[in-house]
C-alpha atoms as a PDB file:
ATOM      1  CA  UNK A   1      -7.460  23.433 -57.854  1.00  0.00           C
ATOM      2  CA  UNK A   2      -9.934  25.182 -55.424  1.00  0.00           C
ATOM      3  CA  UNK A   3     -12.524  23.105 -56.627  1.00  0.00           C
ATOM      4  CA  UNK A   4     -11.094  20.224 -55.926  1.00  0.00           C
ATOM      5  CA  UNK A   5      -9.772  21.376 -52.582  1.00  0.00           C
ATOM      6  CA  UNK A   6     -12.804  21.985 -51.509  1.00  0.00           C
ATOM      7  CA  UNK A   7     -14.465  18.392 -52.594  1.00  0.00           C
ATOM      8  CA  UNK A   8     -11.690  16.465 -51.392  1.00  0.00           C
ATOM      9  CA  UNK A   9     -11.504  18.627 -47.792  1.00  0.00           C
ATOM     10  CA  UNK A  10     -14.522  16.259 -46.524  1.00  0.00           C
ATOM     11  CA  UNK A  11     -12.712  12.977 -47.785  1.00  0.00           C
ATOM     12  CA  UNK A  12      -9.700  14.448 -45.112  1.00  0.00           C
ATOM     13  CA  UNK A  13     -11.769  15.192 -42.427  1.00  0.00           C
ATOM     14  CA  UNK A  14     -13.005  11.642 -42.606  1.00  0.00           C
ATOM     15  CA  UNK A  15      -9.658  10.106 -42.496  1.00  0.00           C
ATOM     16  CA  UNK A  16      -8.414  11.734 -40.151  1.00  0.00           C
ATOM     17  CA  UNK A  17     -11.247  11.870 -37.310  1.00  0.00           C
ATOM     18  CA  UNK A  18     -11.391   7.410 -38.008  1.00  0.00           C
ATOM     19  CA  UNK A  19      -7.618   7.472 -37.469  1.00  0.00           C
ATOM     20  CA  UNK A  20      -7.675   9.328 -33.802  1.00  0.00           C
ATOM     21  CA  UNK A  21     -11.126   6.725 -33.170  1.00  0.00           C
ATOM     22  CA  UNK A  22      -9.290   3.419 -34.548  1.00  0.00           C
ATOM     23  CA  UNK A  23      -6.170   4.463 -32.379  1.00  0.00           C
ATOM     24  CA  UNK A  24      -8.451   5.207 -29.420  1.00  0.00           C
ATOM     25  CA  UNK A  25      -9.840   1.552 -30.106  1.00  0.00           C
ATOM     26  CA  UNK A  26      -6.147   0.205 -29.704  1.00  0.00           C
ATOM     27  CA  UNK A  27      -5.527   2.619 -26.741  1.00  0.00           C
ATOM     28  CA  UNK A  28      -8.550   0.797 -24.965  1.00  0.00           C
ATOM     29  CA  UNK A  29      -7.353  -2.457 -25.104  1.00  0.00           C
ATOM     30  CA  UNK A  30      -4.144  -1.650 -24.032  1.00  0.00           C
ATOM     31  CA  UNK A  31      -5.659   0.167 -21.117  1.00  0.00           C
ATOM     32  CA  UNK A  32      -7.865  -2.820 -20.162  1.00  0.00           C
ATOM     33  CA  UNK A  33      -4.388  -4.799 -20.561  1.00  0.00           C
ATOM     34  CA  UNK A  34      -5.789  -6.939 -23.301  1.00  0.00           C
ATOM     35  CA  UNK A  35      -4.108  -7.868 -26.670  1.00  0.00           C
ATOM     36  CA  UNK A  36      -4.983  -5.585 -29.051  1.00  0.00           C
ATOM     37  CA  UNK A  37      -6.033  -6.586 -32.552  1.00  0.00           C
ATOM     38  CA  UNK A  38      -5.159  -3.602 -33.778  1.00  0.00           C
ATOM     39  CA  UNK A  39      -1.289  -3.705 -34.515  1.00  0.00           C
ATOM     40  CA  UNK A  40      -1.690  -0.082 -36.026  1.00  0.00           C
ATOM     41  CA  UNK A  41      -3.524   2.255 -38.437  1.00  0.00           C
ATOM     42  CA  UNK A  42      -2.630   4.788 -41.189  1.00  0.00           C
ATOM     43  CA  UNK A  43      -5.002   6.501 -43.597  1.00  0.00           C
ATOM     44  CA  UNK A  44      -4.851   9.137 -46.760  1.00  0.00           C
ATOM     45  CA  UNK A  45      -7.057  11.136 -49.266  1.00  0.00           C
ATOM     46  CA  UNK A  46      -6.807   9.317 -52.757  1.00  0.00           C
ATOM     47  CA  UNK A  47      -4.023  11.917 -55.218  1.00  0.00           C
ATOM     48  CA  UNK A  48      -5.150  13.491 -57.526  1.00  0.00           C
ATOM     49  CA  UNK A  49      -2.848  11.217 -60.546  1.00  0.00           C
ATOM     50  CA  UNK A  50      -4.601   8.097 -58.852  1.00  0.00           C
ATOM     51  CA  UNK A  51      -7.896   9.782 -59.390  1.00  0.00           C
ATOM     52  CA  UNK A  52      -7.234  10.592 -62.655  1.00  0.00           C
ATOM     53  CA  UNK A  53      -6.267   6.987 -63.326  1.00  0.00           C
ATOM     54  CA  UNK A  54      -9.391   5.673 -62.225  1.00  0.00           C
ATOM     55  CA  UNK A  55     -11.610   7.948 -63.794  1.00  0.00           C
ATOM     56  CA  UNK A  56     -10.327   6.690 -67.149  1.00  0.00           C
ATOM     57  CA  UNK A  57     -10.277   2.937 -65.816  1.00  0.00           C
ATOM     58  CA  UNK A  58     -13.941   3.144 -65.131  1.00  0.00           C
ATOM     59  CA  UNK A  59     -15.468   5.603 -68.044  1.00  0.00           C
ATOM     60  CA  UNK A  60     -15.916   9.017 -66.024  1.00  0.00           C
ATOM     61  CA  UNK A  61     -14.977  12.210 -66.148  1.00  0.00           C
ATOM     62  CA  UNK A  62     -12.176  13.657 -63.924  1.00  0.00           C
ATOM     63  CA  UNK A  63     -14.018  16.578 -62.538  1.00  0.00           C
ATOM     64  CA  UNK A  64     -15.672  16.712 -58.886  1.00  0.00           C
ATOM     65  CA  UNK A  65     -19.178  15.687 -58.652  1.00  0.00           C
ATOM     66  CA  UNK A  66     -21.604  13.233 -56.712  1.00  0.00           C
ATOM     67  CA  UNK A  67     -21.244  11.099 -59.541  1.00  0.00           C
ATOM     68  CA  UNK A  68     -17.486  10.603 -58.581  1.00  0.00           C
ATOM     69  CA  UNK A  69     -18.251  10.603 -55.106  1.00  0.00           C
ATOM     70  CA  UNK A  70     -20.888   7.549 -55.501  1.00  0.00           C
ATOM     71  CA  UNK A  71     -18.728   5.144 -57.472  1.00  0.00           C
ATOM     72  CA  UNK A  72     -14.843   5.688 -56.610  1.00  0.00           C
ATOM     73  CA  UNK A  73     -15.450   4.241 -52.874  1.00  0.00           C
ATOM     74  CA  UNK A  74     -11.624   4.812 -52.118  1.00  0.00           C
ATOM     75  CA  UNK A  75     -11.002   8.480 -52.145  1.00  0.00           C
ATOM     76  CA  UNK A  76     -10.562   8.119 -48.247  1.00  0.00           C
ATOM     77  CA  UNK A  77      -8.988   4.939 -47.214  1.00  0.00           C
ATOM     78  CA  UNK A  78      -7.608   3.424 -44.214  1.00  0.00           C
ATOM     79  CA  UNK A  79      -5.423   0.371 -43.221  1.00  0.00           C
ATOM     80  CA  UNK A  80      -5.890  -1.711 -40.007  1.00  0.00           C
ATOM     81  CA  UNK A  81      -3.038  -3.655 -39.340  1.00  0.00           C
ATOM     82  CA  UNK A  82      -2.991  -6.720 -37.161  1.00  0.00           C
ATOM     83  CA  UNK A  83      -0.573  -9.063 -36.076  1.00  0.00           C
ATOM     84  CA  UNK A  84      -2.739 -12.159 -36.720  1.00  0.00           C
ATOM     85  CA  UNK A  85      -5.348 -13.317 -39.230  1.00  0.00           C
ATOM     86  CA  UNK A  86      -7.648 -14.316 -36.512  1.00  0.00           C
ATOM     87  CA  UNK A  87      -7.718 -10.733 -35.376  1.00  0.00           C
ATOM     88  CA  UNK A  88      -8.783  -9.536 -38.964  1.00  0.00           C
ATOM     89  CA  UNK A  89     -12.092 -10.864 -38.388  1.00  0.00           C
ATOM     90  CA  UNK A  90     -12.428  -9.644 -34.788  1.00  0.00           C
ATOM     91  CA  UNK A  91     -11.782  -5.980 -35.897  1.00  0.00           C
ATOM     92  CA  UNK A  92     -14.107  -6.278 -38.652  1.00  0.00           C
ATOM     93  CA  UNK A  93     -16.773  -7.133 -35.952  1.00  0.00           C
ATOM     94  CA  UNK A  94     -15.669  -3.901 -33.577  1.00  0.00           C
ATOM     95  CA  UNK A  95     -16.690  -2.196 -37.106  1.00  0.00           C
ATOM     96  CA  UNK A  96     -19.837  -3.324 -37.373  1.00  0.00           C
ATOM     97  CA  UNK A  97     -20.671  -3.163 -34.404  1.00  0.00           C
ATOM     98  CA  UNK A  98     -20.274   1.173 -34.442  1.00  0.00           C
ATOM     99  CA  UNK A  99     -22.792   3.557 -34.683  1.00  0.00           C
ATOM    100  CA  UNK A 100     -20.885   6.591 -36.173  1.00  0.00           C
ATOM    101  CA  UNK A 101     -20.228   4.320 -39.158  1.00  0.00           C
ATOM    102  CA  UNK A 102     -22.065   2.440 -41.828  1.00  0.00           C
ATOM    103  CA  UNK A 103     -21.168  -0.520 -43.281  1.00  0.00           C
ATOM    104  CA  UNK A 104     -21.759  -0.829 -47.309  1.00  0.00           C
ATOM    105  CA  UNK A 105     -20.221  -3.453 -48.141  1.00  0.00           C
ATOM    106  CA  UNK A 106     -17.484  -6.596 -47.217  1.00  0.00           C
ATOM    107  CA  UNK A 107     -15.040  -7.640 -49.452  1.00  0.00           C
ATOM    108  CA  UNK A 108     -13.453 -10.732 -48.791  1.00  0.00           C
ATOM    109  CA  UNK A 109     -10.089 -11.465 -50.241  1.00  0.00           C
ATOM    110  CA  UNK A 110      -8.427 -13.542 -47.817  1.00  0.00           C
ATOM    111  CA  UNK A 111     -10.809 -16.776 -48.148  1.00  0.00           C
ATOM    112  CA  UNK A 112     -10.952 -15.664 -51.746  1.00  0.00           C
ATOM    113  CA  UNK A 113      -7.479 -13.817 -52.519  1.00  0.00           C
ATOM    114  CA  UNK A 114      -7.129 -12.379 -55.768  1.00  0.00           C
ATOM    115  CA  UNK A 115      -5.582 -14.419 -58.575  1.00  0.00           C
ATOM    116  CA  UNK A 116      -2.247 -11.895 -57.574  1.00  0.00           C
ATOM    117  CA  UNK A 117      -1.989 -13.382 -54.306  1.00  0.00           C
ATOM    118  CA  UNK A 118      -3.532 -10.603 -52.887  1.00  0.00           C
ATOM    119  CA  UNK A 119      -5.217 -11.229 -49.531  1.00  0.00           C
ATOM    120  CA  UNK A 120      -7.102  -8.472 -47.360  1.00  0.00           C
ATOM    121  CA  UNK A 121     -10.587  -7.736 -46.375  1.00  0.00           C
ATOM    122  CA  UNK A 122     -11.951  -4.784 -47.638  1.00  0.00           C
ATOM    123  CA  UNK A 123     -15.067  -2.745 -46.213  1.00  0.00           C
ATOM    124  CA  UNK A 124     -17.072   0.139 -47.611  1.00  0.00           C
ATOM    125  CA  UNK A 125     -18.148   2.218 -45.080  1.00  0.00           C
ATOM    126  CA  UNK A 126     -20.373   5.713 -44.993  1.00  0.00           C
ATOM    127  CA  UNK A 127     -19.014   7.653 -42.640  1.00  0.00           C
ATOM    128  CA  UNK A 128     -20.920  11.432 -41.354  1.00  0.00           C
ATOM    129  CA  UNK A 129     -18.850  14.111 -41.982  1.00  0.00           C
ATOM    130  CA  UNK A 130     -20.173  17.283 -39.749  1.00  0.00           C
ATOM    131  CA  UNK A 131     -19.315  20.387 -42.315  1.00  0.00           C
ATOM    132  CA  UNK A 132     -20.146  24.360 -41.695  1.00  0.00           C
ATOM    133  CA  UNK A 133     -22.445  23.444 -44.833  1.00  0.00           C
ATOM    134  CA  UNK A 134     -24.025  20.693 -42.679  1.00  0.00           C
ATOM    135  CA  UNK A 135     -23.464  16.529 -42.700  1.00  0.00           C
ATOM    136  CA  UNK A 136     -22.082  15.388 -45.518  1.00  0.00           C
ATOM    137  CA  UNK A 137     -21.975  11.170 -46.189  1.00  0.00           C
ATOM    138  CA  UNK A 138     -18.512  10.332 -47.069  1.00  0.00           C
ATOM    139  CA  UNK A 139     -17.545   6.706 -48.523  1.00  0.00           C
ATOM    140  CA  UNK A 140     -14.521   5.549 -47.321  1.00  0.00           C
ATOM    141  CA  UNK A 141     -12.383   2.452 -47.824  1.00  0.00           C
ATOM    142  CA  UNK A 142     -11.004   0.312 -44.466  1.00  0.00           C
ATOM    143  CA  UNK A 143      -8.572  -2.026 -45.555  1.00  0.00           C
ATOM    144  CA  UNK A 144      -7.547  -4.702 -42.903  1.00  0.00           C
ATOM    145  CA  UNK A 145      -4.778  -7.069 -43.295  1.00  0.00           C
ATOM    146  CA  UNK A 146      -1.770  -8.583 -41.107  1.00  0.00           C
ATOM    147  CA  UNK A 147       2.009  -7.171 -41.542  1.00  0.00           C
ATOM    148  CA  UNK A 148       3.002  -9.567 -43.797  1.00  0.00           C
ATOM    149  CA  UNK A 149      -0.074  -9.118 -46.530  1.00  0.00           C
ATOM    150  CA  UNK A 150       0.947  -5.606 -46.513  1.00  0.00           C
ATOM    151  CA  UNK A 151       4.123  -6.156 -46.815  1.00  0.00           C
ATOM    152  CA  UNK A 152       3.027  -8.365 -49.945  1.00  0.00           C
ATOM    153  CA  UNK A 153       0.942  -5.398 -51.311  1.00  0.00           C
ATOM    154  CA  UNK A 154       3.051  -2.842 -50.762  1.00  0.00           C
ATOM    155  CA  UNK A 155       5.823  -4.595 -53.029  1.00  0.00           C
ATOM    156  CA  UNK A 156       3.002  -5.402 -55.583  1.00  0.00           C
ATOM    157  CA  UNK A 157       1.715  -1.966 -55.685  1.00  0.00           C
ATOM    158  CA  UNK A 158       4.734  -0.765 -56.297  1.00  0.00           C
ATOM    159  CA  UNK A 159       5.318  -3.301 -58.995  1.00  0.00           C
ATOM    160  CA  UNK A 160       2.315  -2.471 -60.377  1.00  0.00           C
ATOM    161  CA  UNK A 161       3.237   1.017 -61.135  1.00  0.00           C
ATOM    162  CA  UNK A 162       6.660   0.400 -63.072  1.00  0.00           C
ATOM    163  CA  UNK A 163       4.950  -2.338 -65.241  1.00  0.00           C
ATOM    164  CA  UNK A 164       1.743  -0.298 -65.740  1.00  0.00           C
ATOM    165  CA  UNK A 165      -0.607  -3.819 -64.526  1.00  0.00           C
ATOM    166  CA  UNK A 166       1.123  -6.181 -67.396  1.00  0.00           C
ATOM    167  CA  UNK A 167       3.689  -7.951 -65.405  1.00  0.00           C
ATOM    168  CA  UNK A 168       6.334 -10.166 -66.684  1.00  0.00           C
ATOM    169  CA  UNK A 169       5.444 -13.935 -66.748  1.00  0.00           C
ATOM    170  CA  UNK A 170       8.632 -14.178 -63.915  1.00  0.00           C
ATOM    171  CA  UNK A 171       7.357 -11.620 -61.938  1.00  0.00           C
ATOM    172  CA  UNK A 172       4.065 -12.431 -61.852  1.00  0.00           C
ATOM    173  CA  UNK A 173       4.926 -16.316 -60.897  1.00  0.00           C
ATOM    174  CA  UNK A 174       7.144 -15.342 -57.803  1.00  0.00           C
ATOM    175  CA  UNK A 175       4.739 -12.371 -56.822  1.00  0.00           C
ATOM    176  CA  UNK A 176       2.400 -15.377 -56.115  1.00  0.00           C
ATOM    177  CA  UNK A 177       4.843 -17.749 -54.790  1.00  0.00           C
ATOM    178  CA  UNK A 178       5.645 -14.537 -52.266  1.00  0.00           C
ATOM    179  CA  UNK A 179       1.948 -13.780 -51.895  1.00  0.00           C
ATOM    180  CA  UNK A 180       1.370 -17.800 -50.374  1.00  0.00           C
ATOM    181  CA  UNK A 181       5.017 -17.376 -48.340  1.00  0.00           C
ATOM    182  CA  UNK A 182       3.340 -14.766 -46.217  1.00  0.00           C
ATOM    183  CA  UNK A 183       0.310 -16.759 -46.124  1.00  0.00           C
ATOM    184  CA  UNK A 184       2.306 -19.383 -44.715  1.00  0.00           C
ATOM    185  CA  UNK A 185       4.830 -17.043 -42.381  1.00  0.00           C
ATOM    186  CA  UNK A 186       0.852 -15.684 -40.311  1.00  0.00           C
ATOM    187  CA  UNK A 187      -0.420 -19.330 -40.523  1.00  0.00           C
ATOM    188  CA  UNK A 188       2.592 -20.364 -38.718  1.00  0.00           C
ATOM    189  CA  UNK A 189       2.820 -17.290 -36.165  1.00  0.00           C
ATOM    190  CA  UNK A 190      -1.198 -17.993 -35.795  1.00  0.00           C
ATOM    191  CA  UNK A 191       0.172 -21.258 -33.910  1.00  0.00           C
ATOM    192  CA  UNK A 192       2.222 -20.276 -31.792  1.00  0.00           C
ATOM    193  CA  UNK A 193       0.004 -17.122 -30.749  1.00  0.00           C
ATOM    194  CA  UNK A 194      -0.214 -17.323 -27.520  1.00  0.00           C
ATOM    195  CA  UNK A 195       3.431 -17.869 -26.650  1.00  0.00           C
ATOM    196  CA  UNK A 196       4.338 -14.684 -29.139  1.00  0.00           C
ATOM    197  CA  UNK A 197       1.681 -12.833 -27.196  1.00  0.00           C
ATOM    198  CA  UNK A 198       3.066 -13.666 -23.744  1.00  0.00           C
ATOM    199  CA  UNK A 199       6.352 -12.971 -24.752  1.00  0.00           C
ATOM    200  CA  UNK A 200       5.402  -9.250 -25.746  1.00  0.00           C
ATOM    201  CA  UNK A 201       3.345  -8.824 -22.627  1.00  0.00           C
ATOM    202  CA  UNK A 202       6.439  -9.798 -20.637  1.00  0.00           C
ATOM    203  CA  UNK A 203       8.785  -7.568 -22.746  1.00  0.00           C
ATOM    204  CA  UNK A 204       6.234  -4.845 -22.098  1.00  0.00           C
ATOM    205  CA  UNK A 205       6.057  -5.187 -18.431  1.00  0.00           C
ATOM    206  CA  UNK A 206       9.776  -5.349 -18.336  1.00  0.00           C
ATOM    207  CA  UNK A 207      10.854  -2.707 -20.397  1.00  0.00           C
ATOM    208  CA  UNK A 208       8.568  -0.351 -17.918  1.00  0.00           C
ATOM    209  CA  UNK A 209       9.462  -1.544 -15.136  1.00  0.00           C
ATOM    210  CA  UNK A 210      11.094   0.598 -12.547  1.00  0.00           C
ATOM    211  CA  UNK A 211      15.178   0.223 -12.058  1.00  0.00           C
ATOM    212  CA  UNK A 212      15.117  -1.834 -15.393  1.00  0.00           C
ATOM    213  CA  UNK A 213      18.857  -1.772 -16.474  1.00  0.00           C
ATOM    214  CA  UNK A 214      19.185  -2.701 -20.156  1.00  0.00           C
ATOM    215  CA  UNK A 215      22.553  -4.166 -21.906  1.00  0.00           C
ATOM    216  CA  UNK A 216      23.928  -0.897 -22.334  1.00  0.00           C
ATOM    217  CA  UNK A 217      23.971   0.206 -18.894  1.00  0.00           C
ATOM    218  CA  UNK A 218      25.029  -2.974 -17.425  1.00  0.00           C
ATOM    219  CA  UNK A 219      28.210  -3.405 -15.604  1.00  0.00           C
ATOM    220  CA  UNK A 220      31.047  -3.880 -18.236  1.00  0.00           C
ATOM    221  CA  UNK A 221      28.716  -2.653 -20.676  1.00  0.00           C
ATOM    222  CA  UNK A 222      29.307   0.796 -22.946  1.00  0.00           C
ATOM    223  CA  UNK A 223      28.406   4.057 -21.716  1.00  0.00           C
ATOM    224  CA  UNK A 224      27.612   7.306 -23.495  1.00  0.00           C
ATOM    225  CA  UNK A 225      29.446  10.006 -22.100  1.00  0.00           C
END
């Protein structure tokens, strides 16, 4: 296990110093009181099992090396929610527009979804990792999508796992009908945008506004003792 401790220990240190920079990214629009398109961000270090997994999917052998390291591009990932599809494509700009980051590759799978349903844009990034054996280029994963396509994926990942990939003809019919449903549910919120947006920036303001008296603590209302 030490040996793969110590391979994976650079993957970690990736993940987690682009999760405290894409959080800082949403802190700074909220700061400049502009809408973020950045909803929120979470990130992990491939397991082990799911290593394992793909080493056999793709013809290599399960043991750290460079060779791993250059073709499974997902050991580190990390998901960028937003709350609209338009802001999918804005964030992937703010990406490439960074200079502690390179972009590898785009994947495009919401004006070509998968024949799943799947929709998210993908991009391959190399990403300096500053070691005590010196920089170290780490591949890393950024998967952006709204709620409700991970919402979608989450289900189908899960899915995925009890069926092993073959699903049953039912399943895999009302996976897709579910997959264009949320399609639908950000196509409609993407109209009414700017009135959802408004509304949040009022409940914001309101919430933290000085004296505010919520439900609870109005008159007639229940009190904790």
């Amino acid at each position: 296990m030490g040996q793969w401790n110590r391979f994976l220990a650079p993957y970690k240190q990736a993940v987690d110093e682009m999760k405290v920079k894409f959080k800082g990214m949403r802190k700074q629009f909220e700061t400049n009181n502009t809408n973020s398109p950045i909803e929120f961000v979470t990130g992990r270090v491939k397991p082990l099992a799911s290593i394992y997994d793909k080493t056999l999917e793709k013809g290599l052998l399960f043991e750290p090396s460079e060779e791993l390291a250059r073709n499974l591009q997902d050991i580190a990932g990390l998901r960028m929610m937003c709350q609209f599809v338009g802001d999918i494509e804005t964030v992937v700009e703010l990406l490439r527009q960074r200079n502690d980051l390179r972009i590898v590759e785009e994947k495009d799978y919401i004006s070509h979804e998968k024949q799943s349903g799947y929709r998210s844009y993908h991009v391959i990034v190399e990403y300096p990792v500053q070691t005590i054996d010196g920089e170290q280029l780490i591949l890393a994963e950024i998967q952006i999508r709204t709620l409700a396509m991970n919402f979608w994926a989450s289900i189908e990942h899960s899915l995925n796992y009890k069926y092993k990939g073959v699903f049953p003809e039912e399943i895999k019919l009302r996976l897709q009908r579910a997959a264009e449903a949320a399609f639908q549910l950000d196509e409609e919120m993407t109209q009414i945008r700017d009135e959802i947006q408004e509304a949040q920036a009022y409940f914001s303001e309101y919430k933290e506004s000085p004296g505010t008296r919520f439900p609870a603590d109005a008159e007639g209302g229940r009190k904790d003792s």
